[in-house]
C-alpha atoms as a PDB file:
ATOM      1  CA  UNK A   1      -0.957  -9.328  -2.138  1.00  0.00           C
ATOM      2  CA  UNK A   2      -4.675  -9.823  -2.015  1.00  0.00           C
ATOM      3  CA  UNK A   3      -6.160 -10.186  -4.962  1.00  0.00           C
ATOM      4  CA  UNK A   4      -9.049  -8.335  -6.338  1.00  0.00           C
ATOM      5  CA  UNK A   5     -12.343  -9.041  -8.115  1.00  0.00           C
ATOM      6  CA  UNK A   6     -14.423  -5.679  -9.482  1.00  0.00           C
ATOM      7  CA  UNK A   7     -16.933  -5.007 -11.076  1.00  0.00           C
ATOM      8  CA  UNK A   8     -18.387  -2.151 -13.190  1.00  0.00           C
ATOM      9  CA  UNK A   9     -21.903  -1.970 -13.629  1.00  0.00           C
ATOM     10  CA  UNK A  10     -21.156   1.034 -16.108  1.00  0.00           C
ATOM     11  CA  UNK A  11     -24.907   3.286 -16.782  1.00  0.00           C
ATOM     12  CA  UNK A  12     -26.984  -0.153 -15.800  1.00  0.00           C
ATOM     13  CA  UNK A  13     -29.077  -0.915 -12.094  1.00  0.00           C
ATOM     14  CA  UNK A  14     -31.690   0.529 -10.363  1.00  0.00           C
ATOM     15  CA  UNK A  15     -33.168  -0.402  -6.896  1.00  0.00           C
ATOM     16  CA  UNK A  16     -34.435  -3.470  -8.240  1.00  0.00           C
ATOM     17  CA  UNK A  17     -31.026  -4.864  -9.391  1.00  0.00           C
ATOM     18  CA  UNK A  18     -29.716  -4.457  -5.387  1.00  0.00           C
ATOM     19  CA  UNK A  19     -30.994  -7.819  -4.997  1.00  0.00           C
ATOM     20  CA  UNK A  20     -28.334  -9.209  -7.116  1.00  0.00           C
ATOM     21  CA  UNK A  21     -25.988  -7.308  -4.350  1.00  0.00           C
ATOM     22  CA  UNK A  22     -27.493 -10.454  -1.230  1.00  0.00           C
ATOM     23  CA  UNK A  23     -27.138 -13.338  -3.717  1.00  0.00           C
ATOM     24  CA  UNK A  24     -23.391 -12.125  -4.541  1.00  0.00           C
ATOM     25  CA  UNK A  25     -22.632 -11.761  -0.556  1.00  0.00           C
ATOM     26  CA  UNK A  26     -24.590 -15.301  -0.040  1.00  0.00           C
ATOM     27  CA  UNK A  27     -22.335 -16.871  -2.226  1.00  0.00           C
ATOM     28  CA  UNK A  28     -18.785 -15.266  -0.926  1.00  0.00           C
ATOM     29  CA  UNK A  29     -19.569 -14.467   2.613  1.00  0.00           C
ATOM     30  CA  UNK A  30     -15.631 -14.957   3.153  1.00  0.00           C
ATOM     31  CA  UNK A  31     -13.952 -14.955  -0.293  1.00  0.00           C
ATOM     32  CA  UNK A  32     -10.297 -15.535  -0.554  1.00  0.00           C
ATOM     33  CA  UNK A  33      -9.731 -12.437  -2.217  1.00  0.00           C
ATOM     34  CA  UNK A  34     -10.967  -8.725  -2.498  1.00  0.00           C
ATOM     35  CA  UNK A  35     -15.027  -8.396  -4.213  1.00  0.00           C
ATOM     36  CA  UNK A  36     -15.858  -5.314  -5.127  1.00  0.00           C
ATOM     37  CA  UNK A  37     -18.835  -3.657  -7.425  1.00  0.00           C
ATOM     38  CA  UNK A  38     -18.714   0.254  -9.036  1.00  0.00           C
ATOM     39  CA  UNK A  39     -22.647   0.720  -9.899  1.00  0.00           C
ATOM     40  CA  UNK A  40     -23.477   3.912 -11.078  1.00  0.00           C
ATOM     41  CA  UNK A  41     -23.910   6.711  -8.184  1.00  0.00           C
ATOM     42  CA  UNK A  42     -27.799   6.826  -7.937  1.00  0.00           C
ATOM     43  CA  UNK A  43     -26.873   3.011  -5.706  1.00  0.00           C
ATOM     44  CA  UNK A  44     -23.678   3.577  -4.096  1.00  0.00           C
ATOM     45  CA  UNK A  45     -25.196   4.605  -1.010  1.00  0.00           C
ATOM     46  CA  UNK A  46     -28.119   2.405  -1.087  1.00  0.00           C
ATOM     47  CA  UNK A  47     -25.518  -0.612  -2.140  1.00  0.00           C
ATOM     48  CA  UNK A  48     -22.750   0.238   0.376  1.00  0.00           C
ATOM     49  CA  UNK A  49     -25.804  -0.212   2.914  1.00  0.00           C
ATOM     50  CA  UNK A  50     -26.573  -3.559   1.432  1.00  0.00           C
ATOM     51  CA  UNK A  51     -22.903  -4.677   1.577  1.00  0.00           C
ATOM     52  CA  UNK A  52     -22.596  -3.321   5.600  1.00  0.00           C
ATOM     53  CA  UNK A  53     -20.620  -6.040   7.782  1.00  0.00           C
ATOM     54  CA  UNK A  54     -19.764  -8.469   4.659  1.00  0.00           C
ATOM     55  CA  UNK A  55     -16.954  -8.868   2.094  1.00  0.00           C
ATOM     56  CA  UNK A  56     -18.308  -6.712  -0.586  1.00  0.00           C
ATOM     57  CA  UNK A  57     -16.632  -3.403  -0.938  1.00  0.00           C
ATOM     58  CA  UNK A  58     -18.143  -0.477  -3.046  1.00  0.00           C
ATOM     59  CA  UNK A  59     -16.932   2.088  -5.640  1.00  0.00           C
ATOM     60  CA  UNK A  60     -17.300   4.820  -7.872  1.00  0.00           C
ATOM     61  CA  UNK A  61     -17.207   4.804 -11.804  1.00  0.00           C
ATOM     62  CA  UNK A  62     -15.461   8.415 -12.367  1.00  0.00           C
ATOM     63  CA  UNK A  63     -14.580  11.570  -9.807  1.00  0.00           C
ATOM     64  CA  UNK A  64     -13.983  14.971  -9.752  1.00  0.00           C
ATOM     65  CA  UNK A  65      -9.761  15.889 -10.147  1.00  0.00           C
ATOM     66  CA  UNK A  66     -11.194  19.253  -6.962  1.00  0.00           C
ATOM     67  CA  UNK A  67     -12.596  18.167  -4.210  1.00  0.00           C
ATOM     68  CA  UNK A  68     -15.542  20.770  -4.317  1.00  0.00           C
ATOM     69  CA  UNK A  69     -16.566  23.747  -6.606  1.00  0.00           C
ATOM     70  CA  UNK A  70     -18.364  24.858  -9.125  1.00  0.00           C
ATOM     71  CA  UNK A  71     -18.638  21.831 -11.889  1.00  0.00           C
ATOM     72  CA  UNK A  72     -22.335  20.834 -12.043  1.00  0.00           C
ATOM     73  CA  UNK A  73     -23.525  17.212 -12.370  1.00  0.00           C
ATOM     74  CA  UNK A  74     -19.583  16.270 -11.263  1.00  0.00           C
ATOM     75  CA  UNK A  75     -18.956  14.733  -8.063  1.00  0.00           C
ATOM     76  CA  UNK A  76     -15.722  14.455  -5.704  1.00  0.00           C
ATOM     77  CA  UNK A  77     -13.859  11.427  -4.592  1.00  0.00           C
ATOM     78  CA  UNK A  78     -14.868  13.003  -0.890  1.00  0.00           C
ATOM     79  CA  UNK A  79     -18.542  12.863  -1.897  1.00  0.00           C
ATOM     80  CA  UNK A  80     -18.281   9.303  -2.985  1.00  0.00           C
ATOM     81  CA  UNK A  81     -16.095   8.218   0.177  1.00  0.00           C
ATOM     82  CA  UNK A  82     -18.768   9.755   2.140  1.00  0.00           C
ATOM     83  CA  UNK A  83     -21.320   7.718   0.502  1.00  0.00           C
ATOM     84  CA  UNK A  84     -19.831   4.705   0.763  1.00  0.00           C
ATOM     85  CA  UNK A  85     -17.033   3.971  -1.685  1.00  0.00           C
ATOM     86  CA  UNK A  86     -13.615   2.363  -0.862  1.00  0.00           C
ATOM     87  CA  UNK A  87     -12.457   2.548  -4.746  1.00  0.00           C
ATOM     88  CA  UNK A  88     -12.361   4.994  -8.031  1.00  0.00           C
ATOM     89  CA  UNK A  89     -12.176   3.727 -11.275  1.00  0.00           C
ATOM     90  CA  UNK A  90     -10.479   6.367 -12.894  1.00  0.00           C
ATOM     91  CA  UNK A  91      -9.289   6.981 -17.274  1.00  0.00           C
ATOM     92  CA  UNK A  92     -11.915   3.887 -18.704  1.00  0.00           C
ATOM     93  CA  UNK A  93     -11.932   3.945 -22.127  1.00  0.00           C
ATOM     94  CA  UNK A  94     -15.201   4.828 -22.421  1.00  0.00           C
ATOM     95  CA  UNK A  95     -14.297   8.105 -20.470  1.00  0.00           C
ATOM     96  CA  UNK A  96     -11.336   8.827 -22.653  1.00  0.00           C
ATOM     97  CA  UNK A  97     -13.715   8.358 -25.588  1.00  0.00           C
ATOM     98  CA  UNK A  98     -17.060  10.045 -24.626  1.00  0.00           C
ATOM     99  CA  UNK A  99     -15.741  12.601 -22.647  1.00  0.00           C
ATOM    100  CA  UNK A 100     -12.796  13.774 -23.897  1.00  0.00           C
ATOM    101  CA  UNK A 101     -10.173  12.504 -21.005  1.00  0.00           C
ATOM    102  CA  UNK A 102      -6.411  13.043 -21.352  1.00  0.00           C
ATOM    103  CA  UNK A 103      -3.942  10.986 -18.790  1.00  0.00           C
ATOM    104  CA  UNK A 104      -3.446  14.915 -17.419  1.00  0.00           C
ATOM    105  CA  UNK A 105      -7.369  14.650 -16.704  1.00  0.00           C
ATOM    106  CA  UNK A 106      -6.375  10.823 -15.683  1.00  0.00           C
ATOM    107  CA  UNK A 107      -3.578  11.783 -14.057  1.00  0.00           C
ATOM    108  CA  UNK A 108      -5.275  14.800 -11.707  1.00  0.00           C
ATOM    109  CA  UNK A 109      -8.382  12.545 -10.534  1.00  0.00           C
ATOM    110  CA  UNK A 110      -5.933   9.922  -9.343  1.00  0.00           C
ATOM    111  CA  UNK A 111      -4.227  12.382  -7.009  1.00  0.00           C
ATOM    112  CA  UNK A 112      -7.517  13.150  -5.728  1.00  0.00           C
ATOM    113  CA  UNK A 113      -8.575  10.037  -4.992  1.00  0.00           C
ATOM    114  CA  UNK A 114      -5.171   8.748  -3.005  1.00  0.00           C
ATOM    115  CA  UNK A 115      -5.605  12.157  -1.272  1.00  0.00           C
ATOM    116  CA  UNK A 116      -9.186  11.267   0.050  1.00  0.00           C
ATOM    117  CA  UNK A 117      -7.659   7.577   0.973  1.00  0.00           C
ATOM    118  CA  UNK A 118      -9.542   5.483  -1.425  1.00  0.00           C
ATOM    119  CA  UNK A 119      -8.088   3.099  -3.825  1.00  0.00           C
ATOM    120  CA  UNK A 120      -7.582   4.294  -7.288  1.00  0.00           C
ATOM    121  CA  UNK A 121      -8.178   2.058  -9.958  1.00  0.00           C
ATOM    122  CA  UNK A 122      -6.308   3.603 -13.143  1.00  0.00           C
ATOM    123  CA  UNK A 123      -7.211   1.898 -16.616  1.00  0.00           C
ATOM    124  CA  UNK A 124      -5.288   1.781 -19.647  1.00  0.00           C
ATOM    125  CA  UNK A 125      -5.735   0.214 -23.340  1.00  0.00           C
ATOM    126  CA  UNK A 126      -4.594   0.205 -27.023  1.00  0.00           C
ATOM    127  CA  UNK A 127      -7.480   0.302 -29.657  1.00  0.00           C
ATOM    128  CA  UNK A 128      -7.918  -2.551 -32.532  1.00  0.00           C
ATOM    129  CA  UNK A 129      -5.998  -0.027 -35.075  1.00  0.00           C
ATOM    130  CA  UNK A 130      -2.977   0.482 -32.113  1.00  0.00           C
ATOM    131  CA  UNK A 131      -3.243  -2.893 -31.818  1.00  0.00           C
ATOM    132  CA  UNK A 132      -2.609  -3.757 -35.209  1.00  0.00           C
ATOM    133  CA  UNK A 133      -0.103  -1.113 -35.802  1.00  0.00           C
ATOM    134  CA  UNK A 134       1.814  -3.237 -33.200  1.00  0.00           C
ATOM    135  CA  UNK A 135       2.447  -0.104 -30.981  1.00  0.00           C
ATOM    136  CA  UNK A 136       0.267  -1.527 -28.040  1.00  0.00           C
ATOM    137  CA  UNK A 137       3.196  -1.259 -25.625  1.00  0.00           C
ATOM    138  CA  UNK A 138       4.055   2.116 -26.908  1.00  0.00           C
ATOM    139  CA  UNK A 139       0.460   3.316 -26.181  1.00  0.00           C
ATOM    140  CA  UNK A 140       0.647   1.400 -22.962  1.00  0.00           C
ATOM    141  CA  UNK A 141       4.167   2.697 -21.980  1.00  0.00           C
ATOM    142  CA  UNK A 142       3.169   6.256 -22.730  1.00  0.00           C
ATOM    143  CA  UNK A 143      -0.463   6.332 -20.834  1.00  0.00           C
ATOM    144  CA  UNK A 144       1.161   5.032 -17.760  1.00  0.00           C
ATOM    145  CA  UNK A 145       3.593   7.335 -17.940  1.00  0.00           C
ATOM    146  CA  UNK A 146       0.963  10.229 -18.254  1.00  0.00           C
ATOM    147  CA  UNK A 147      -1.538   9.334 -15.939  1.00  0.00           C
ATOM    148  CA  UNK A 148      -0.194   7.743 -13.073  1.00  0.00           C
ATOM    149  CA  UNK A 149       1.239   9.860  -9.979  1.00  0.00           C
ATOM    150  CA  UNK A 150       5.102  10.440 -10.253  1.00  0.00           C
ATOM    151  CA  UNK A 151       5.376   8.845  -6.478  1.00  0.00           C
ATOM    152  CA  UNK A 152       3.572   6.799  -4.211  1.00  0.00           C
ATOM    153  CA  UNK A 153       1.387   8.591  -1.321  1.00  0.00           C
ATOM    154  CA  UNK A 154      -0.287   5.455  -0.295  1.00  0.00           C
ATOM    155  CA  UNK A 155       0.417   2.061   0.606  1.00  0.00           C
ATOM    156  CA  UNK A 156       1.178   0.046  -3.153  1.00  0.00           C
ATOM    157  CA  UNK A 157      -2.223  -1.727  -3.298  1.00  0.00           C
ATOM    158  CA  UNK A 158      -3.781   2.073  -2.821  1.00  0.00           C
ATOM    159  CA  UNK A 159      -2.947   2.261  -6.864  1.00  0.00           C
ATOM    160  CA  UNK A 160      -4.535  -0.765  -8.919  1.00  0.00           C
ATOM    161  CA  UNK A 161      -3.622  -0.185 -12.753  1.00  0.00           C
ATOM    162  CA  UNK A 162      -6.326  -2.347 -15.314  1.00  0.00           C
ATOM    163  CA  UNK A 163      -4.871  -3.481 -18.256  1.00  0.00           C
ATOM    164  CA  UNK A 164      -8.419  -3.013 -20.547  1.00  0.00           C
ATOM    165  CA  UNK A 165      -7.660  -3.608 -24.630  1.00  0.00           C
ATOM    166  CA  UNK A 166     -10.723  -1.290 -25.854  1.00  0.00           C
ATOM    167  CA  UNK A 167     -11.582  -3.987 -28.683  1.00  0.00           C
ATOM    168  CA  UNK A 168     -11.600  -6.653 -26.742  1.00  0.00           C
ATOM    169  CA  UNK A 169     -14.679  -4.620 -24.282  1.00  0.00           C
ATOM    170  CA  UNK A 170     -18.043  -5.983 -24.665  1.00  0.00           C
ATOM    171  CA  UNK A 171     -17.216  -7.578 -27.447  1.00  0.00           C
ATOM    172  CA  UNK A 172     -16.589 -11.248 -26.783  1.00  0.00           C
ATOM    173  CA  UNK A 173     -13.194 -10.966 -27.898  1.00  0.00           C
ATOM    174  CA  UNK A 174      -9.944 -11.494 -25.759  1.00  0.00           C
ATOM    175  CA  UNK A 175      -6.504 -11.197 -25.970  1.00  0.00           C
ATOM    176  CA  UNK A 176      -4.653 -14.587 -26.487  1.00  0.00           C
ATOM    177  CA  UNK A 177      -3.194 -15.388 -23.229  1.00  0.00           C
ATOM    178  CA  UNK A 178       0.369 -15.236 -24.274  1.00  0.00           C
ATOM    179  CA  UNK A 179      -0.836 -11.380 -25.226  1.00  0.00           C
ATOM    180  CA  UNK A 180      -1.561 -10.927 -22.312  1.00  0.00           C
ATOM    181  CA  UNK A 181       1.000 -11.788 -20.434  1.00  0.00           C
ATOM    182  CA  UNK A 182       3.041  -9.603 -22.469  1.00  0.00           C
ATOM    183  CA  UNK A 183       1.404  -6.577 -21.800  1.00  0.00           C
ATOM    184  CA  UNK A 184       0.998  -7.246 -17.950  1.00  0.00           C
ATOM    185  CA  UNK A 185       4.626  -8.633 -17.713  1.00  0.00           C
ATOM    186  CA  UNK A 186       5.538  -4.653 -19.675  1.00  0.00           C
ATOM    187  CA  UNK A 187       3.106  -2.506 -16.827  1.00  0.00           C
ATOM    188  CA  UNK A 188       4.885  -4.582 -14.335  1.00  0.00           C
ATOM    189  CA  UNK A 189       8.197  -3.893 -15.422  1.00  0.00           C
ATOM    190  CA  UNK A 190       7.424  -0.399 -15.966  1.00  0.00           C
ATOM    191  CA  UNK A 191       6.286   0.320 -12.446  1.00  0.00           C
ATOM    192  CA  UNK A 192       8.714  -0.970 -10.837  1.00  0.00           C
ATOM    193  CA  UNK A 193      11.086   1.540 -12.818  1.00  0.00           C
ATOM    194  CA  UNK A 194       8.647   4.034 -11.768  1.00  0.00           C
ATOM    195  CA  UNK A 195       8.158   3.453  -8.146  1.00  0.00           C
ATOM    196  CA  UNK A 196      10.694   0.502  -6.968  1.00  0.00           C
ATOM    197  CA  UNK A 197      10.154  -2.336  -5.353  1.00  0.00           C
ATOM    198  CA  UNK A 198       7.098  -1.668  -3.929  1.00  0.00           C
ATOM    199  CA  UNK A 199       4.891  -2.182  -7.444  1.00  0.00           C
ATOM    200  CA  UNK A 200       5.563  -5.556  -6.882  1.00  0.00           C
ATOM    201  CA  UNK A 201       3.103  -5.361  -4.681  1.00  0.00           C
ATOM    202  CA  UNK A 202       0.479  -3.428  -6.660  1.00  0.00           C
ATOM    203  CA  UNK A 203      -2.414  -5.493  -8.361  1.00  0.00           C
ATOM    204  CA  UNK A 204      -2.705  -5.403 -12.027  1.00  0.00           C
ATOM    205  CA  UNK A 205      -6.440  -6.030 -13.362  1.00  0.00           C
ATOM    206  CA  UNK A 206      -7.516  -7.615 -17.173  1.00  0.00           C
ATOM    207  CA  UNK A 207     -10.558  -6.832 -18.073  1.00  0.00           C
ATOM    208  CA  UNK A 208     -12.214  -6.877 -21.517  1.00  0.00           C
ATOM    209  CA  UNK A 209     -15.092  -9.623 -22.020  1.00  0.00           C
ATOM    210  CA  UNK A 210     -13.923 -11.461 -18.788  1.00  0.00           C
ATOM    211  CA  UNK A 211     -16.124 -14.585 -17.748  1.00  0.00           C
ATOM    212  CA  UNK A 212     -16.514 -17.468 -16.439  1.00  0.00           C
ATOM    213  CA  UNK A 213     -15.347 -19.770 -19.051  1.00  0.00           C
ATOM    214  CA  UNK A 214     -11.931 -17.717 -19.339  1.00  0.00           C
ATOM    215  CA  UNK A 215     -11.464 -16.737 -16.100  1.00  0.00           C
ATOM    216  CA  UNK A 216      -9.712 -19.459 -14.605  1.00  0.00           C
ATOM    217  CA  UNK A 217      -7.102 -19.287 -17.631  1.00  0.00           C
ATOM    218  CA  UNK A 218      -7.042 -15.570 -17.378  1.00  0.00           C
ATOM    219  CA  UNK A 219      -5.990 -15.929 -13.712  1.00  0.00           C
ATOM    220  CA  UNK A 220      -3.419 -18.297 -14.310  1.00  0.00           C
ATOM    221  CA  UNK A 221      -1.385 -15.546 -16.349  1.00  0.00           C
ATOM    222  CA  UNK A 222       1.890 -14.090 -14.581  1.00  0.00           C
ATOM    223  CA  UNK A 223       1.001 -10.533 -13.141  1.00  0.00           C
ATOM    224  CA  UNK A 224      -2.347 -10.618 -13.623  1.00  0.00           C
ATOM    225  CA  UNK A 225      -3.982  -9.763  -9.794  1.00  0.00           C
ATOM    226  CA  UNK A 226      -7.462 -10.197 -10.515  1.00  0.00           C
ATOM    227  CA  UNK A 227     -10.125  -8.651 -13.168  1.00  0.00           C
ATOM    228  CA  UNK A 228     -12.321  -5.973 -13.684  1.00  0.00           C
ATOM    229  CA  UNK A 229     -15.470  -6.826 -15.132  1.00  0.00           C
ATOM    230  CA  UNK A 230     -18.337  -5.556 -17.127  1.00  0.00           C
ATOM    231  CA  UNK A 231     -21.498  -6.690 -18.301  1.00  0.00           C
ATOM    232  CA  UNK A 232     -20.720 -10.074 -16.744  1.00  0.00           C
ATOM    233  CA  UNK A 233     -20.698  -8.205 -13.406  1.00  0.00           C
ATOM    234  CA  UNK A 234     -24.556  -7.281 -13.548  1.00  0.00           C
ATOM    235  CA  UNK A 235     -25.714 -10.582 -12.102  1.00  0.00           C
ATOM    236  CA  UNK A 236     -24.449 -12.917  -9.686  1.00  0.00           C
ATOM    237  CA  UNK A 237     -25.030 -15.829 -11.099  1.00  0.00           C
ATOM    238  CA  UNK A 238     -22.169 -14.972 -13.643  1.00  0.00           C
ATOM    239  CA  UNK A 239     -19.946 -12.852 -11.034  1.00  0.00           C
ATOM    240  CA  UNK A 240     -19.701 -15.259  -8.639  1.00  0.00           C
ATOM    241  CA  UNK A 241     -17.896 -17.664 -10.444  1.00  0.00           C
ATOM    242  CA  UNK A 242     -15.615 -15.507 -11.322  1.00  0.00           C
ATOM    243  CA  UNK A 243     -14.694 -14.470  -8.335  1.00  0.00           C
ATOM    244  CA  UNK A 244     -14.386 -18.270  -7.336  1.00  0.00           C
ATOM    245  CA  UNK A 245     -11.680 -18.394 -10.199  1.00  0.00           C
ATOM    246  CA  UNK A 246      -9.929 -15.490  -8.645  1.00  0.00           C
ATOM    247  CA  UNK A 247     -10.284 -17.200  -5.302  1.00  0.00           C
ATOM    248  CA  UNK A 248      -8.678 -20.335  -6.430  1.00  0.00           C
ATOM    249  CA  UNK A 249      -5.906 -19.365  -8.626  1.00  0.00           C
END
């Protein structure tokens, strides 16, 4: 399993912030795992240029669940693998929130997006108040079960799940370690009732105020494949350790 460093530069960069893009490949020209960045779509072309013959791979935030039609201002994970994308994020909770996204919305984009060939990155979470309800697993248990395809049309690391707990994004805030664990110990087990043997091999993500003081420790946590990153994603000087950590662990 090759593990997997992403990052999400959410509604942030224009051209000037593709120079952060050089210093990131300068500093991993051969990293020992997977680097990839999801800027917003006015740079994925003009990135996936920037990253041409090195490590970096490219994605998209958010996709279409049709491949063409009539939906204004929506794009298609075919439009995105045209310019440039490997990978989809797909169900953030900041989708889910603003826009109104059920795992059936969830659930219909990530079909898409194994269909075109790319990598879907699924995201799931529990909320502070789910949290302290102490239904996290519940709320875990059932958003899997809604928004992930009932089989496997693509090799396992074609479907990345990220464990994201919505308090704990942009806020500073993490998990304890042991809470983690938990949770990513639960998808694990959950998958592999889902699709056998073969989610062993798929790559399970933390994110939530991921850095570079926590990173290392964050890494070290059974089932727990990599990280996707936010605001800490935005400048190299701060990615690049991380994906070091990721690297080394």
């Amino acid at each position: 399993m090759r593990k997997l460093a992403a990052g999400n530069w959410k509604m942030n960069g224009t051209s000037e912030d593709l120079a952060e893009i050089a210093k990131l490949i300068d500093a991993h020209p051969k990293p020992n795992c997977e680097m990839l960045i999801c800027p917003p779509t006015t740079l994925l072309s003009r990135m996936a240029d920037c990253a041409k013959g090195s490590a970096l791979r490219v994605g998209g935030q958010d996709c279409h669940a049709h491949a063409s039609g009539a939906h204004t201002g929506d794009i298609s994970a075919a439009m995105l693998k045209d310019a440039g994308a490997t990978h989809i994020i797909l169900g953030h909770s900041e989708r889910r929130a603003d826009h109104g996204e059920t795992d059936a919305t969830v659930l219909a984009k990530a079909v898409a997006v194994q269909a075109s060939g790319l990598v879907a990155i699924v995201c799931v979470g529990e909320t502070e108040a789910q949290r302290d309800a102490g239904t996290t697993l519940a709320v875990i248990g059932s958003q899997l079960e809604g928004s992930l395809p009932p089989s496997l049309t693509s090799a396992p690391d074609g479907l990345v799940i990220a464990y994201e707990p919505v308090w704990a994004i942009g806020t500073g805030r993490t998990p304890t370690l042991d809470e983690v664990a938990e949770v990513h110990s639960f998808i694990r087990d959950t998958l592999v009732k889902r699709y056998g043997d073969a989610a062993n091999e798929m790559r399970l993500l933390y994110g939530g105020s991921v850095k570079a003081s926590n990173a290392a420790a964050l890494f070290a946590v059974p089932h727990v494949d990599g990280a996707l990153v936010g605001g800490a994603s935005l400048k190299s000087a701060d990615f690049a350790p991380i994906v070091a950590a990721l690297a080394a662990s």
